[in-house]
PDB file of N, CA and C in Angstrom:
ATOM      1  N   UNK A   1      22.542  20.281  -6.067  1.00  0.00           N
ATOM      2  CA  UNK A   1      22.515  20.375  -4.620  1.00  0.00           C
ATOM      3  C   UNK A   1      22.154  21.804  -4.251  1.00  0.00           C
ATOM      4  N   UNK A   2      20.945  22.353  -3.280  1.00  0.00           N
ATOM      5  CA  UNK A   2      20.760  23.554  -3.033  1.00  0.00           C
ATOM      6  C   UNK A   2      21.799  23.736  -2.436  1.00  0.00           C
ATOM      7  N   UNK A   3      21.781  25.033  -1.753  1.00  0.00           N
ATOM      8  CA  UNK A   3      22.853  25.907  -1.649  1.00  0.00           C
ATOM      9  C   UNK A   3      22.610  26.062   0.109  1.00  0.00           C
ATOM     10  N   UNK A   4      22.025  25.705   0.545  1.00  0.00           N
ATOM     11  CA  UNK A   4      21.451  25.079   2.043  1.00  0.00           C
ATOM     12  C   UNK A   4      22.080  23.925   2.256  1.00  0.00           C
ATOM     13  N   UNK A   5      22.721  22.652   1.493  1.00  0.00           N
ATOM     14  CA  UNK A   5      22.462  21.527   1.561  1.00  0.00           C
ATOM     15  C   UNK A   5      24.216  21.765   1.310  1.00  0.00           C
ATOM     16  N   UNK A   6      24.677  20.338   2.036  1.00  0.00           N
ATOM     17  CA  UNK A   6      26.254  20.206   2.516  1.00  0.00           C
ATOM     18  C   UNK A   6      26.675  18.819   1.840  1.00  0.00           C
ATOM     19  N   UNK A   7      28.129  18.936   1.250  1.00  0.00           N
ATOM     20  CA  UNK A   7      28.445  17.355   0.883  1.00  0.00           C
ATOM     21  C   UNK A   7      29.145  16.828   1.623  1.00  0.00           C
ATOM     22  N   UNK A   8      28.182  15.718   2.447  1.00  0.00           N
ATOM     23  CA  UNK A   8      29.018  14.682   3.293  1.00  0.00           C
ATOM     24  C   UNK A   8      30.099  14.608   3.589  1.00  0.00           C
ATOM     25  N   UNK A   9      30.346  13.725   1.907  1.00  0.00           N
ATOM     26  CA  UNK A   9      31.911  13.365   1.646  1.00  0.00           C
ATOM     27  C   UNK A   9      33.005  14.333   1.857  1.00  0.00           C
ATOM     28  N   UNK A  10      32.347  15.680   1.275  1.00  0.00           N
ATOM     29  CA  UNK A  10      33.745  16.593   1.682  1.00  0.00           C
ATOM     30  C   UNK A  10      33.864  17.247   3.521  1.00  0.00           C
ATOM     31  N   UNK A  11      33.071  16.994   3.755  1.00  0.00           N
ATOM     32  CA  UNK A  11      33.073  17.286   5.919  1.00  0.00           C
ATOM     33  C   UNK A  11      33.656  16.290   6.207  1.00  0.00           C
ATOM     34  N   UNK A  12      33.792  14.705   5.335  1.00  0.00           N
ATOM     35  CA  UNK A  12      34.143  14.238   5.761  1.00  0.00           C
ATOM     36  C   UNK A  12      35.748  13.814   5.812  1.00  0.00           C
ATOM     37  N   UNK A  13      36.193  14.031   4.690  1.00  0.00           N
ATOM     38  CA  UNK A  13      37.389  14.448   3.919  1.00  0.00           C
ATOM     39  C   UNK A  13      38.089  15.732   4.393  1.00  0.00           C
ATOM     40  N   UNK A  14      37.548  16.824   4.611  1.00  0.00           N
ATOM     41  CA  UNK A  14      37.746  17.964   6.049  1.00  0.00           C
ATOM     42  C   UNK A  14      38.375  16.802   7.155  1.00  0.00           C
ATOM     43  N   UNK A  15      37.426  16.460   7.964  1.00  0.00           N
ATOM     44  CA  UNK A  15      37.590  15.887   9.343  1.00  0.00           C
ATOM     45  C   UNK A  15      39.596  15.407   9.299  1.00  0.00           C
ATOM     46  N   UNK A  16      39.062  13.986   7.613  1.00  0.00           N
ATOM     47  CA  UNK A  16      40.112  13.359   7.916  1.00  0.00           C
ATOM     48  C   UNK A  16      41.247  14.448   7.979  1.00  0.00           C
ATOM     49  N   UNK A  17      41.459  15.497   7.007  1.00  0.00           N
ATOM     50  CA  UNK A  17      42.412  16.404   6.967  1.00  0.00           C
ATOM     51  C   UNK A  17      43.487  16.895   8.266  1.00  0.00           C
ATOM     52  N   UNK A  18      41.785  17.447   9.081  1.00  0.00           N
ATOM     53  CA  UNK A  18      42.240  17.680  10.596  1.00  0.00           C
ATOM     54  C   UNK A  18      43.069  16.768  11.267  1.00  0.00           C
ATOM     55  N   UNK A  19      42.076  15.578  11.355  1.00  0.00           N
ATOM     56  CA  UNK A  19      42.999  14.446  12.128  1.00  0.00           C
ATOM     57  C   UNK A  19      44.244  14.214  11.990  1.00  0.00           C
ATOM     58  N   UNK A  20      44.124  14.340  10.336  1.00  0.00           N
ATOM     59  CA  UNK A  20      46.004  14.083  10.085  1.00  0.00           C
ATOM     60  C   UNK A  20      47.091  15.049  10.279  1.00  0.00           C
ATOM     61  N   UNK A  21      46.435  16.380  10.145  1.00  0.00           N
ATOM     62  CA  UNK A  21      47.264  17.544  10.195  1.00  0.00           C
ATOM     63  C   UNK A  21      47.481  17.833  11.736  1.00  0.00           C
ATOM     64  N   UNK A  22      46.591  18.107  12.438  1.00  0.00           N
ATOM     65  CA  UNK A  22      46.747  18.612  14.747  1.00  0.00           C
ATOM     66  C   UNK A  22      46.863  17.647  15.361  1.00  0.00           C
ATOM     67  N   UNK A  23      47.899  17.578  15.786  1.00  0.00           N
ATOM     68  CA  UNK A  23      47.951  16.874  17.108  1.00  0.00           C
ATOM     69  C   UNK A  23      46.719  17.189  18.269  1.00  0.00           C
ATOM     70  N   UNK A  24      46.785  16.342  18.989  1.00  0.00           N
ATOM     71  CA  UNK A  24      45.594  15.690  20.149  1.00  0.00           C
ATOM     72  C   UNK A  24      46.329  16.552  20.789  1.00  0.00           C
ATOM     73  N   UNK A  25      46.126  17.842  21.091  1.00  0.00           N
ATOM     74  CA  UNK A  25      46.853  19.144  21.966  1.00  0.00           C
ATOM     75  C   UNK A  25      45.674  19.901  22.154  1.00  0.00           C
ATOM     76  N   UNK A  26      45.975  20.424  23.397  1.00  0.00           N
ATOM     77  CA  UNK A  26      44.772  21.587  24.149  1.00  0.00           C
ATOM     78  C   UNK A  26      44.557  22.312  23.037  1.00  0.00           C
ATOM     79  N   UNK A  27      44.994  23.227  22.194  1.00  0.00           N
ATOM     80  CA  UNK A  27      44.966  24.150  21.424  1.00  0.00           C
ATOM     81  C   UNK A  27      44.713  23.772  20.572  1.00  0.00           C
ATOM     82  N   UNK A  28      44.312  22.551  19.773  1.00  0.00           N
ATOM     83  CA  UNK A  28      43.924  22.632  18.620  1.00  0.00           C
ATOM     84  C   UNK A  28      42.095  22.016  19.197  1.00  0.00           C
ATOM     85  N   UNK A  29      41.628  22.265  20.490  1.00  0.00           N
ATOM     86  CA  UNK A  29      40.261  21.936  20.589  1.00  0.00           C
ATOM     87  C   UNK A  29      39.355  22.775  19.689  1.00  0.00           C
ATOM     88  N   UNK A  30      39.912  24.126  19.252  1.00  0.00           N
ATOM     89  CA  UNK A  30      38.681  24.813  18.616  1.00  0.00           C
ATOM     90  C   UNK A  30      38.255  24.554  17.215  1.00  0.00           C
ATOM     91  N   UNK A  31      39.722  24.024  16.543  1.00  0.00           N
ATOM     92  CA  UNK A  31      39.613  23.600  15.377  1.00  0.00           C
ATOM     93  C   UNK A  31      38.373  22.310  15.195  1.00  0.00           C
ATOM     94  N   UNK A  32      38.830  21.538  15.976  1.00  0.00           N
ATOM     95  CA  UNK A  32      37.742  20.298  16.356  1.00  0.00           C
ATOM     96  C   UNK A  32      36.920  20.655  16.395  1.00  0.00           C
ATOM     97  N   UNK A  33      36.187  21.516  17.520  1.00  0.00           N
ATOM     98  CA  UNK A  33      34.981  22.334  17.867  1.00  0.00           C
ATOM     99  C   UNK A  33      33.981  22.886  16.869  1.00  0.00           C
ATOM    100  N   UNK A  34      35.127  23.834  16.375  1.00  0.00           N
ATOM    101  CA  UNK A  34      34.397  24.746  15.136  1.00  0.00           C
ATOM    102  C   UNK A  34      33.535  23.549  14.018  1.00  0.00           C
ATOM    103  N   UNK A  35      34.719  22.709  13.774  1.00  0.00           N
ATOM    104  CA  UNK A  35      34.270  21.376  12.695  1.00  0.00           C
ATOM    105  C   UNK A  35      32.661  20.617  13.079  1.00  0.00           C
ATOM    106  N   UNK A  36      32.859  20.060  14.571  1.00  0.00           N
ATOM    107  CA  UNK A  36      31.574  19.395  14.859  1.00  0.00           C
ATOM    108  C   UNK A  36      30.424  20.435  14.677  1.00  0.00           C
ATOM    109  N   UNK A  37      30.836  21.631  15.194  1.00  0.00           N
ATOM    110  CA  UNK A  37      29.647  22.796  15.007  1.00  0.00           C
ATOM    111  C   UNK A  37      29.093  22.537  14.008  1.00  0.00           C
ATOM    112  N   UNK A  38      29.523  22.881  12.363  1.00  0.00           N
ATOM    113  CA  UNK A  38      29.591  23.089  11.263  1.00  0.00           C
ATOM    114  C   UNK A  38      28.724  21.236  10.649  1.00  0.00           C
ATOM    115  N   UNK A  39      29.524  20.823  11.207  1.00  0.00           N
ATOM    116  CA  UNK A  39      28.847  18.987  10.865  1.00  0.00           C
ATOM    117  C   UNK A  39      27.699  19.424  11.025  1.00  0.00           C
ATOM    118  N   UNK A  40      26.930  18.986  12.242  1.00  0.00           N
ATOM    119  CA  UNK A  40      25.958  19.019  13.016  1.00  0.00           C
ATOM    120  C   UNK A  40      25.302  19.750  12.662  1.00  0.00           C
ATOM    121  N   UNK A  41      25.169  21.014  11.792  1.00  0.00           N
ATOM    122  CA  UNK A  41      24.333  22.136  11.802  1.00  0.00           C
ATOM    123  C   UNK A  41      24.107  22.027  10.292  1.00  0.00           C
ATOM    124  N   UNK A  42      24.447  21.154   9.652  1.00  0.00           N
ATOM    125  CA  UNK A  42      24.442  21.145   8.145  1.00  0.00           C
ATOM    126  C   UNK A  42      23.429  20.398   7.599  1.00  0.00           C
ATOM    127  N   UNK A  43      22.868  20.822   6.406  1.00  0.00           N
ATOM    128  CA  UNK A  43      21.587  19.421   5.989  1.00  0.00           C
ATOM    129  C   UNK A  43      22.505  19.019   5.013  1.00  0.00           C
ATOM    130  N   UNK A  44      22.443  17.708   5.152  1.00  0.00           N
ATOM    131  CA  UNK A  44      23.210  16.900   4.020  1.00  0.00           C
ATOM    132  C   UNK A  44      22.540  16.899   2.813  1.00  0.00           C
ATOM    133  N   UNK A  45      22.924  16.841   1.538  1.00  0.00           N
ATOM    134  CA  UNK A  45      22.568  16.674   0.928  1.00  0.00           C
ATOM    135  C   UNK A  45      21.491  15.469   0.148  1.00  0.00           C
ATOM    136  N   UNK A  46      23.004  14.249   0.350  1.00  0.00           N
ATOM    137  CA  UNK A  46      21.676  12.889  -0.087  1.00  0.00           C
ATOM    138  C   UNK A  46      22.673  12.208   1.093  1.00  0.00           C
ATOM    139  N   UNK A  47      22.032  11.202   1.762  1.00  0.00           N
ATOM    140  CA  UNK A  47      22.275   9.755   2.642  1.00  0.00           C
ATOM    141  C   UNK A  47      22.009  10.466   4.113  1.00  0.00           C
ATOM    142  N   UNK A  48      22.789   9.540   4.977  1.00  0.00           N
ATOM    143  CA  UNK A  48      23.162  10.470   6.245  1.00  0.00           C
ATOM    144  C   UNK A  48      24.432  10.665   6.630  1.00  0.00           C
ATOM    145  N   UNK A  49      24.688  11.344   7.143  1.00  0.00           N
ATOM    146  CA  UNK A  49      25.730  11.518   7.590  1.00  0.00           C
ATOM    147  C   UNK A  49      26.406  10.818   8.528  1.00  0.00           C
ATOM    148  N   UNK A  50      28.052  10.823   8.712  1.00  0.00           N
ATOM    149  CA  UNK A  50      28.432   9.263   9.203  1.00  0.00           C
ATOM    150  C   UNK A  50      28.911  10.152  11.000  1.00  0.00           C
ATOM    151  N   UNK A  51      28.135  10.833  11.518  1.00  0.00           N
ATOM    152  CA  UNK A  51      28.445  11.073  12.927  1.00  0.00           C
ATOM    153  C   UNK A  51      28.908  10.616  13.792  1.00  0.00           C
ATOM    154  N   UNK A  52      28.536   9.200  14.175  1.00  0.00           N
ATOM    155  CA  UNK A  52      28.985   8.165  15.419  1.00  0.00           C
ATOM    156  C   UNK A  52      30.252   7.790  15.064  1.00  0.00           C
ATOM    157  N   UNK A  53      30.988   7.639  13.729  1.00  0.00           N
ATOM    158  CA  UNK A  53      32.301   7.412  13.145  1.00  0.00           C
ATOM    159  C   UNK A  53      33.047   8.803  13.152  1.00  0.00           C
ATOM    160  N   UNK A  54      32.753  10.165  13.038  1.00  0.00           N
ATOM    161  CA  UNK A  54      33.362  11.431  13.327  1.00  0.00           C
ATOM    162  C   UNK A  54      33.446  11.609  14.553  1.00  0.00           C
ATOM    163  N   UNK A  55      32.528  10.990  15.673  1.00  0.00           N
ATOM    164  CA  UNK A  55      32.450  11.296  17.291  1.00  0.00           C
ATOM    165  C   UNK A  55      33.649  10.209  17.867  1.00  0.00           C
ATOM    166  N   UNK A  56      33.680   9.181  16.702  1.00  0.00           N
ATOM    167  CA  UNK A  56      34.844   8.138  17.493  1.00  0.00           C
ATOM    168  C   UNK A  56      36.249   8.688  17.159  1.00  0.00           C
ATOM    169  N   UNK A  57      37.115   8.929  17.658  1.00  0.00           N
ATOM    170  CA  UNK A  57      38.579   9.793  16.862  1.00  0.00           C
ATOM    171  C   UNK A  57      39.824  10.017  17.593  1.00  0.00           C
ATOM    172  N   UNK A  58      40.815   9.341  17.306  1.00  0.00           N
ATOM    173  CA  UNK A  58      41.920   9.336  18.064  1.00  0.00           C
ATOM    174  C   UNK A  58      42.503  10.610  18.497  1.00  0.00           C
ATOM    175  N   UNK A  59      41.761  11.622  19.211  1.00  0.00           N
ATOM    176  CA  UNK A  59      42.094  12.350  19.816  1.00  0.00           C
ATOM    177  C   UNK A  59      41.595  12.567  21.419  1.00  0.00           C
ATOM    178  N   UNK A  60      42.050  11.553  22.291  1.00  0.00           N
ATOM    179  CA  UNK A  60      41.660  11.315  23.639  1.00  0.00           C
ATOM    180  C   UNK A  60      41.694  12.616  24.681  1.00  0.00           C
ATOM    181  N   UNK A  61      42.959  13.553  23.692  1.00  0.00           N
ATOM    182  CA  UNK A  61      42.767  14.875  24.791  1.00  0.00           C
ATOM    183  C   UNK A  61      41.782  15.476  24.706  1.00  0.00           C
ATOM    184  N   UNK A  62      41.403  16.140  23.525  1.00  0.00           N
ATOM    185  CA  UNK A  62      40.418  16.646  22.712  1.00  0.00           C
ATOM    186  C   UNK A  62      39.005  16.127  22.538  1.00  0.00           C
ATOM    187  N   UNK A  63      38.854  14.942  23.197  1.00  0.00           N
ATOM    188  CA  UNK A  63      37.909  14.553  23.117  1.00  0.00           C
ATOM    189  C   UNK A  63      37.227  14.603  24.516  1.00  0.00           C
ATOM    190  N   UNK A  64      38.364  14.496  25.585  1.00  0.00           N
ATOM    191  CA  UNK A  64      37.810  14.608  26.933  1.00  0.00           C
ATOM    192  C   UNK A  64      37.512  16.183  27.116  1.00  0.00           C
ATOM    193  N   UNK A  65      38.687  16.780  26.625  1.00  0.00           N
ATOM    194  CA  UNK A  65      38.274  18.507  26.561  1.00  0.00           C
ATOM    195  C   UNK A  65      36.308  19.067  26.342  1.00  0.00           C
ATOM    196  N   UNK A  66      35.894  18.636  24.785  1.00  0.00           N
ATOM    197  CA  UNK A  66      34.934  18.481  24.495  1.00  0.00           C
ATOM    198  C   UNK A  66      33.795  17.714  25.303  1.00  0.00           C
ATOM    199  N   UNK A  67      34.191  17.090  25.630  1.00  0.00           N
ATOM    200  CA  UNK A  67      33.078  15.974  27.191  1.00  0.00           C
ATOM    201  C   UNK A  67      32.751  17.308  27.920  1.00  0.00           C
ATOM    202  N   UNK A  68      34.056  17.787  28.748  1.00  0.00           N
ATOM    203  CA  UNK A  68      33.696  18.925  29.543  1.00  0.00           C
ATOM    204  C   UNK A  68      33.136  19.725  29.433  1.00  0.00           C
ATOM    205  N   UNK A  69      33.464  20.322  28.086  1.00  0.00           N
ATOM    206  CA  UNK A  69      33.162  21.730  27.982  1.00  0.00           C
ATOM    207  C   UNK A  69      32.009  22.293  26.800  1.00  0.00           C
ATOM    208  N   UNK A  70      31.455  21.441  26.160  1.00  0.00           N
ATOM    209  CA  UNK A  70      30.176  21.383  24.983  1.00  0.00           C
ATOM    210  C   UNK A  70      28.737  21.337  25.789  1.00  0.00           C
ATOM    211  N   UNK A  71      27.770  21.291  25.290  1.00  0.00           N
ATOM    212  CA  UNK A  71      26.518  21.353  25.649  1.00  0.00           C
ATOM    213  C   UNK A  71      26.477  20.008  25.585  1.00  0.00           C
ATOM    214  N   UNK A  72      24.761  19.934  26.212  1.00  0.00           N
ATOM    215  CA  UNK A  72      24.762  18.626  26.294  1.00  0.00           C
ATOM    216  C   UNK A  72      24.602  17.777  24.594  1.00  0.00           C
ATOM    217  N   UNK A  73      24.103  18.371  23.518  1.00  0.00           N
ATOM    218  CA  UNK A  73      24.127  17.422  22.565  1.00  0.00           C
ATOM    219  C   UNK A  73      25.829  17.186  22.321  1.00  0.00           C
ATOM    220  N   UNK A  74      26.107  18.322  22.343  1.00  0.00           N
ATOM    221  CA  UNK A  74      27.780  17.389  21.644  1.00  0.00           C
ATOM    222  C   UNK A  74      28.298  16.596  23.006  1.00  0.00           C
ATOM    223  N   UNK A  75      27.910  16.698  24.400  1.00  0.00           N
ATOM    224  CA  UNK A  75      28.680  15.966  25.253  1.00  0.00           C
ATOM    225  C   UNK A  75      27.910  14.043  24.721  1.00  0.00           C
ATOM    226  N   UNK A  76      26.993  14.473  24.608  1.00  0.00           N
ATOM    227  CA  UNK A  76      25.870  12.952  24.038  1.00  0.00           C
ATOM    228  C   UNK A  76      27.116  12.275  22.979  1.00  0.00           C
ATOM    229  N   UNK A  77      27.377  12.812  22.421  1.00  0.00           N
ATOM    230  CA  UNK A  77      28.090  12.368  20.730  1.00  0.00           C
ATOM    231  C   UNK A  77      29.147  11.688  20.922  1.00  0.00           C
ATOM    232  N   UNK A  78      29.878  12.874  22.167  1.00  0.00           N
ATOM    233  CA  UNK A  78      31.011  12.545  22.128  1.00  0.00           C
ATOM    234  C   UNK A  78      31.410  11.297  23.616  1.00  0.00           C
ATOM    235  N   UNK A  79      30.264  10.825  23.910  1.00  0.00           N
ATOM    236  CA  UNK A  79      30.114   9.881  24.712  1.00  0.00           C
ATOM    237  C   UNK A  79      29.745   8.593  23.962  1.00  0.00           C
ATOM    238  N   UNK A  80      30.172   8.162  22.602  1.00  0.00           N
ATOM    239  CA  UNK A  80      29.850   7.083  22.097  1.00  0.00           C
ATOM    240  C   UNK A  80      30.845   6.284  22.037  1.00  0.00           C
ATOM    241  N   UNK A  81      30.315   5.140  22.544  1.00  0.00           N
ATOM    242  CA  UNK A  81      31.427   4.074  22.742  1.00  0.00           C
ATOM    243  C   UNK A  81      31.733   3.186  21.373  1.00  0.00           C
ATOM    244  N   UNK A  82      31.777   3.164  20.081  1.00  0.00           N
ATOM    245  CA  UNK A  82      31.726   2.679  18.873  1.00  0.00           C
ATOM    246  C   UNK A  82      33.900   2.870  19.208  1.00  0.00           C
ATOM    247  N   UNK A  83      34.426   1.433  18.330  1.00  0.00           N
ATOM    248  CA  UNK A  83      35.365   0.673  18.556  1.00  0.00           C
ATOM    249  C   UNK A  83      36.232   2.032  17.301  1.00  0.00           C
ATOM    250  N   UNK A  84      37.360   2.547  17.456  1.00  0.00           N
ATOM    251  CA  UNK A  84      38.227   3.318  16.690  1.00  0.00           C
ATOM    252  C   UNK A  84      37.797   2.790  15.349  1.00  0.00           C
ATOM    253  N   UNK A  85      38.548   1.393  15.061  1.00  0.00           N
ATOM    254  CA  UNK A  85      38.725   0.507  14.073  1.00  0.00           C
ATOM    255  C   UNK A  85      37.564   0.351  13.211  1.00  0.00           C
ATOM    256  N   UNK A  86      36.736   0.128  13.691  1.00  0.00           N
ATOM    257  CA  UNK A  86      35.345   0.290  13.039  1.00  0.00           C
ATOM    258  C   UNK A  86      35.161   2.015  12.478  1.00  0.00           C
ATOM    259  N   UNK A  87      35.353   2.893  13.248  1.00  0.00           N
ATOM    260  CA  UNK A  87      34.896   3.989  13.136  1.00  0.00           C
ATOM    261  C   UNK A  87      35.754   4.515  11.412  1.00  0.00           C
ATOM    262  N   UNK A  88      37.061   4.592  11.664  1.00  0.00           N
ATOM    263  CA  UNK A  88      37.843   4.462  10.550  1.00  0.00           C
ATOM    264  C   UNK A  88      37.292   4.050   9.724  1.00  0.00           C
ATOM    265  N   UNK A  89      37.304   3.007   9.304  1.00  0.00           N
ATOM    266  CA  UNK A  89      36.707   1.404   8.150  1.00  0.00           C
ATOM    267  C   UNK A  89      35.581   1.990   7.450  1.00  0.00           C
ATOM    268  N   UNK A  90      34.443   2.733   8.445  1.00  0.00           N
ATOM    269  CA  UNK A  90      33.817   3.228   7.923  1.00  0.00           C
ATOM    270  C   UNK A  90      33.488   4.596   6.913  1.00  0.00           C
ATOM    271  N   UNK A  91      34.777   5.489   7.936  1.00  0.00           N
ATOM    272  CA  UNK A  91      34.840   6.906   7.227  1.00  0.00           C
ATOM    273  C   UNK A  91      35.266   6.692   5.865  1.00  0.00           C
ATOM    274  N   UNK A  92      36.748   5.864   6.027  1.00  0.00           N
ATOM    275  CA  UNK A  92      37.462   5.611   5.016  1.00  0.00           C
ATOM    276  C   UNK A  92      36.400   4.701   3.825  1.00  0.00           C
ATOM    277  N   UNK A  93      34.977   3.835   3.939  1.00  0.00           N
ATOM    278  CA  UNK A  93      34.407   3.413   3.197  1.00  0.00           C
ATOM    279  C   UNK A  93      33.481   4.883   2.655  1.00  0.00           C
ATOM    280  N   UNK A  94      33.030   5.514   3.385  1.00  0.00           N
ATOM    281  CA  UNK A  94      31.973   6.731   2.909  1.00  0.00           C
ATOM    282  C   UNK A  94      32.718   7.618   2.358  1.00  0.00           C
ATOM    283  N   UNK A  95      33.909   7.855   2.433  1.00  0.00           N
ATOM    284  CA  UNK A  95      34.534   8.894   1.450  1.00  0.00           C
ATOM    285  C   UNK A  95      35.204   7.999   0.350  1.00  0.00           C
ATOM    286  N   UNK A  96      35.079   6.987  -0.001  1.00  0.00           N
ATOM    287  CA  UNK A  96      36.091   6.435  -1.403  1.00  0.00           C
ATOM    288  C   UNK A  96      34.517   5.664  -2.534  1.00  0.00           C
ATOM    289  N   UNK A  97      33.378   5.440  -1.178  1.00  0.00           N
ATOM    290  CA  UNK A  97      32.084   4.834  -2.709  1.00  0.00           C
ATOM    291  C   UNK A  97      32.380   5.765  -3.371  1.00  0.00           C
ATOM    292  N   UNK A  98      31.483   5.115  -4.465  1.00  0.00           N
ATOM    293  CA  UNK A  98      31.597   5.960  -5.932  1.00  0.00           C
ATOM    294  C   UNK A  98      29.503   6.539  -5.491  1.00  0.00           C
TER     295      UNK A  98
END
């Protein structure tokens, strides 16, 4: 993997980290923030990246925070209507393939 090039699985394995560790609190928006930055700006290595499942995320404060206050591509992202349950199913499938 060049040294330009990002592994999915572990941004994605990050994310889950976050989710499980901060509460949906004003103050942990930058942590979130900083993360999508970092997603988004990365060339993946091999597949694509699972975005519309990182943009779906049980953090309703933090997520409206981000609506407000991002540019317009992350306000785009974070305006996707894709079902929690699904979104999960999926992360949790892209970080455990072999």
């Amino acid at each position: 993997m060049g040294k330009d090039r990002i592994n999915a699985k572990e941004l994605v394995k990050e994310f889950l980290f976050l989710r499980e560790k901060f509460p949906d609190e004003p103050k942990h928006l930058h942590l979130f923030t900083n993360f999508l930055r970092s997603f988004l700006r990365g060339k993946v290595a091999h597949g694509v990246p699972p975005t519309a499942e990182i943009m779906t995320h049980e953090r309703p404060i933090i997520h409206s925070l981000m609506e407000k206050s991002m540019e317009s591509l992350l306000y785009t992202l974070t305006s996707n209507p894709m079902n929690i349950e699904v979104a999960r199913e999926r992360l949790d499938t892209f970080v455990n393939k072999k």
